[in-house]
Protein backbone atom coordinates (compact mmCIF):
# COMPACT_ATOMS: atom_id res chain seq x y z
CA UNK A 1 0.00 0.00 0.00
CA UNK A 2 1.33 3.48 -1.00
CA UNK A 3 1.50 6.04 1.74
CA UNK A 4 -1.59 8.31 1.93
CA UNK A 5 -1.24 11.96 2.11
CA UNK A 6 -1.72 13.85 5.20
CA UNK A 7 -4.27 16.34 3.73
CA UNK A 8 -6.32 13.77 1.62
CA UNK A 9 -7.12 11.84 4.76
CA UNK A 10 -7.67 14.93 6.72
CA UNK A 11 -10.12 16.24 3.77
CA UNK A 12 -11.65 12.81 2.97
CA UNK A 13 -12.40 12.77 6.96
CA UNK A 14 -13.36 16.30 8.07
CA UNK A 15 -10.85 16.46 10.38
CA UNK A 16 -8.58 19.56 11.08
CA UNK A 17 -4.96 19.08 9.38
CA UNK A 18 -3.09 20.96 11.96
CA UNK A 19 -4.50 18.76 14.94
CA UNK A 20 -3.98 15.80 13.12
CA UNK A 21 -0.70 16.29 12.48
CA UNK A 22 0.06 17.42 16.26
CA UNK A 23 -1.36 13.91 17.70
CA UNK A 24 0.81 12.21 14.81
CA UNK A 25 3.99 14.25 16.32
CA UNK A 26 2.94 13.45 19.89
CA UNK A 27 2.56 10.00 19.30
CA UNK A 28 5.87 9.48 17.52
CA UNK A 29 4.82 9.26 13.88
CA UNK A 30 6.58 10.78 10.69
CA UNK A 31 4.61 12.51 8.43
CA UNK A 32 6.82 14.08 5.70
CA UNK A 33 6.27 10.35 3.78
CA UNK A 34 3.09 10.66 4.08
CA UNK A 35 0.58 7.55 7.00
CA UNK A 36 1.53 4.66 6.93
CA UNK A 37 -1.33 1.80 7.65
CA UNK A 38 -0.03 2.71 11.57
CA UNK A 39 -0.70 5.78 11.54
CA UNK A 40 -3.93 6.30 9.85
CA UNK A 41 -4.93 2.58 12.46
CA UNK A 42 -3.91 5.70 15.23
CA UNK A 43 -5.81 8.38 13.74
CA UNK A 44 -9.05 6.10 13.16
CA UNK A 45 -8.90 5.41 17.07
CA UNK A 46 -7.46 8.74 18.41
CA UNK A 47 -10.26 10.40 16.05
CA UNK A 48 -13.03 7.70 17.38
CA UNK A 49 -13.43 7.02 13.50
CA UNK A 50 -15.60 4.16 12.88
CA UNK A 51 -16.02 3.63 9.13
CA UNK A 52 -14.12 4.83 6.22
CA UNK A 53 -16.78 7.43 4.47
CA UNK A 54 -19.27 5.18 1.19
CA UNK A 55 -17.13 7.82 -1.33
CA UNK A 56 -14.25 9.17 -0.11
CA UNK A 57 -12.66 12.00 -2.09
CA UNK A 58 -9.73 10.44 -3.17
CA UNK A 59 -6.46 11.14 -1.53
CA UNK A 60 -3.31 11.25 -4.21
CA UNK A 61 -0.93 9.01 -3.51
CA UNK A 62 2.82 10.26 -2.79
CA UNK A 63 5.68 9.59 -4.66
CA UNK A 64 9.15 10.37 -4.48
CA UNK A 65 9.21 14.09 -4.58
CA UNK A 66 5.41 14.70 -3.63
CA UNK A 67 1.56 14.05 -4.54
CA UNK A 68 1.28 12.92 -8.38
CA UNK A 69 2.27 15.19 -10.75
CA UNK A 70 -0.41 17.03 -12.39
CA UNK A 71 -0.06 16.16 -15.66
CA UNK A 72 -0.57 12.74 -15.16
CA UNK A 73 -3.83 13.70 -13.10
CA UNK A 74 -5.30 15.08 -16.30
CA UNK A 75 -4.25 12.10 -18.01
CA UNK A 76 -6.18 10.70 -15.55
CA UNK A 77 -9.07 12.50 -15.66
CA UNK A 78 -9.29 12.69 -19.77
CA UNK A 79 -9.47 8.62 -19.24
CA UNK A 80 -13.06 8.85 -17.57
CA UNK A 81 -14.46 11.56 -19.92
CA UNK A 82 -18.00 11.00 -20.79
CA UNK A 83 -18.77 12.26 -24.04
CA UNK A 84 -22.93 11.94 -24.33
CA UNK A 85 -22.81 13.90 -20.32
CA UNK A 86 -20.97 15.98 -22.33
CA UNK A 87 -22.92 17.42 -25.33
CA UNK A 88 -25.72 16.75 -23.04
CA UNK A 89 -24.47 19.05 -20.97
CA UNK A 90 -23.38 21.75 -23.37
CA UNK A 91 -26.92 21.85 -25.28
CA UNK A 92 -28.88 22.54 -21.76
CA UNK A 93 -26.39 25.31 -21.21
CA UNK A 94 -26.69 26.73 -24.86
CA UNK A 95 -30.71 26.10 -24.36
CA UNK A 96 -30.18 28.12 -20.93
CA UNK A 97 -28.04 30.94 -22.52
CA UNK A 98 -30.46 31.41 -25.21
CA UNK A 99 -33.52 31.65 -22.70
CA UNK A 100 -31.10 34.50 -20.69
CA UNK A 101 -30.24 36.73 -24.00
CA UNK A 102 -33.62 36.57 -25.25
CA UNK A 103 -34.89 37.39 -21.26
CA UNK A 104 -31.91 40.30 -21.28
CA UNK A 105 -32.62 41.73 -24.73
CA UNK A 106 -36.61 42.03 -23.92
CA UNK A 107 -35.42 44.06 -20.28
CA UNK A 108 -32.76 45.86 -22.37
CA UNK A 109 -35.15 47.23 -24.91
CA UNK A 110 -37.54 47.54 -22.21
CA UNK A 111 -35.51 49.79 -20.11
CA UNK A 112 -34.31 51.20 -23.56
CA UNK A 113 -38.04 52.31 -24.54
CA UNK A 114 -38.77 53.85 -20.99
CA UNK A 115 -35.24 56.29 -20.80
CA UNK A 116 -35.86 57.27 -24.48
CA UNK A 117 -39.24 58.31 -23.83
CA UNK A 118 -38.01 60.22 -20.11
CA UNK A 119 -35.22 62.09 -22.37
CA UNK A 120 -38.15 63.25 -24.68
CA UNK A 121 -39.78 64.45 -21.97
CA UNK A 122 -37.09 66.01 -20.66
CA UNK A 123 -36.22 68.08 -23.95
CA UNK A 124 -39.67 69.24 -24.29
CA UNK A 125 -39.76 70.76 -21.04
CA UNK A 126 -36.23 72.37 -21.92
CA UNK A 127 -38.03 73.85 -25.11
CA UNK A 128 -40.94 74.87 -23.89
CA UNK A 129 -38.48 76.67 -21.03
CA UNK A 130 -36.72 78.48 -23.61
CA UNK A 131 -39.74 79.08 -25.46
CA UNK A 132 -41.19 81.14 -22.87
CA UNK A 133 -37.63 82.53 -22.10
CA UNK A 134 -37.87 83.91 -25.23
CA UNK A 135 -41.03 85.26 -25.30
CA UNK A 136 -40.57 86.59 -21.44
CA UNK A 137 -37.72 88.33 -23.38
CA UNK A 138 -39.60 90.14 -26.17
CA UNK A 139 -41.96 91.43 -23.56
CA UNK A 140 -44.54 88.81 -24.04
CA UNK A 141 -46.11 87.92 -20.06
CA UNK A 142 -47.11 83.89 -20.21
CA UNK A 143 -50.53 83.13 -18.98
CA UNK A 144 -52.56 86.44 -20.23
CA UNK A 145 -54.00 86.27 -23.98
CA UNK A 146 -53.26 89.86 -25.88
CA UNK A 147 -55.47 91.37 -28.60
CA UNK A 148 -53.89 91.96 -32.27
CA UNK A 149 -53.71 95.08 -33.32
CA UNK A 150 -56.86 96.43 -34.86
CA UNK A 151 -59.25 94.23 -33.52
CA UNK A 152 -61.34 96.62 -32.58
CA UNK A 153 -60.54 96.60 -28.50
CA UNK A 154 -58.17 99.97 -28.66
């Protein structure tokens, strides 16, 4: 059996690395090879571990120099690709970024419609302003209707 890593166990456990590792040290076990079947028999009893989990996350083996290398854990992993998950996969999330455009051009346009129509408001109310400017200008008052000239009311 190859030595398991310190942190896989830990994480395929839930248990806390750094305490782990203390009780190891206490109890006279060497960790920088990785547990040994002794020292992962001590952590299953100094944890009160009972069972090993139904699907542990899997802890990388060591080798000389460290964990595998990760090139050969994509090797590994291209090995157990499933191509029909796969294009199932991708068509739901084409289907699913269709739905989203077609939701996001609709709010777009939406939002689109209602600032176009606030800026038209906003410009009439800017001409009507200088409209009456103007005419304030010219001696015009707002408000009060003036006869023409020879109307009659001289």
């Amino acid at each position: 059996m190859q030595p398991t890593s310190l942190h896989g166990f830990c994480k395929t456990h839930s248990l806390p690395k750094s305490t782990a590792h203390q009780r190891l040290r206490e109890a006279g076990f060497d960790t920088s090879n990785g547990l040994d079947e002794n020292a992962i028999a001590f952590l299953y009893r100094e944890f009160k571990l009972k069972t090993q989990p139904s699907s542990p996350e899997p802890a990388y083996p060591l080798r000389a120099g460290g964990l595998v290398p990760r090139g050969e854990r994509r090797r590994l992993a291209r090995q157990t690709f499933d191509a029909e998950a796969y294009q199932a996969d991708k068509s739901a999330l084409e289907a699913d970024a269709h739905h989203t455009a077609v939701h996001l051009n609709g709010a777009v346009m939406a939002y689109a419609k209602a600032r176009f129509a606030s800026v038209l408001a906003d410009i009439d109310l800017a001409a009507d302003s200088m409209r009456a400017n103007a005419l304030g200008a010219m001696g015009f008052e707002m408000g009060k209707s003036e006869a023409a000239p020879g109307s009659g009311s001289e």
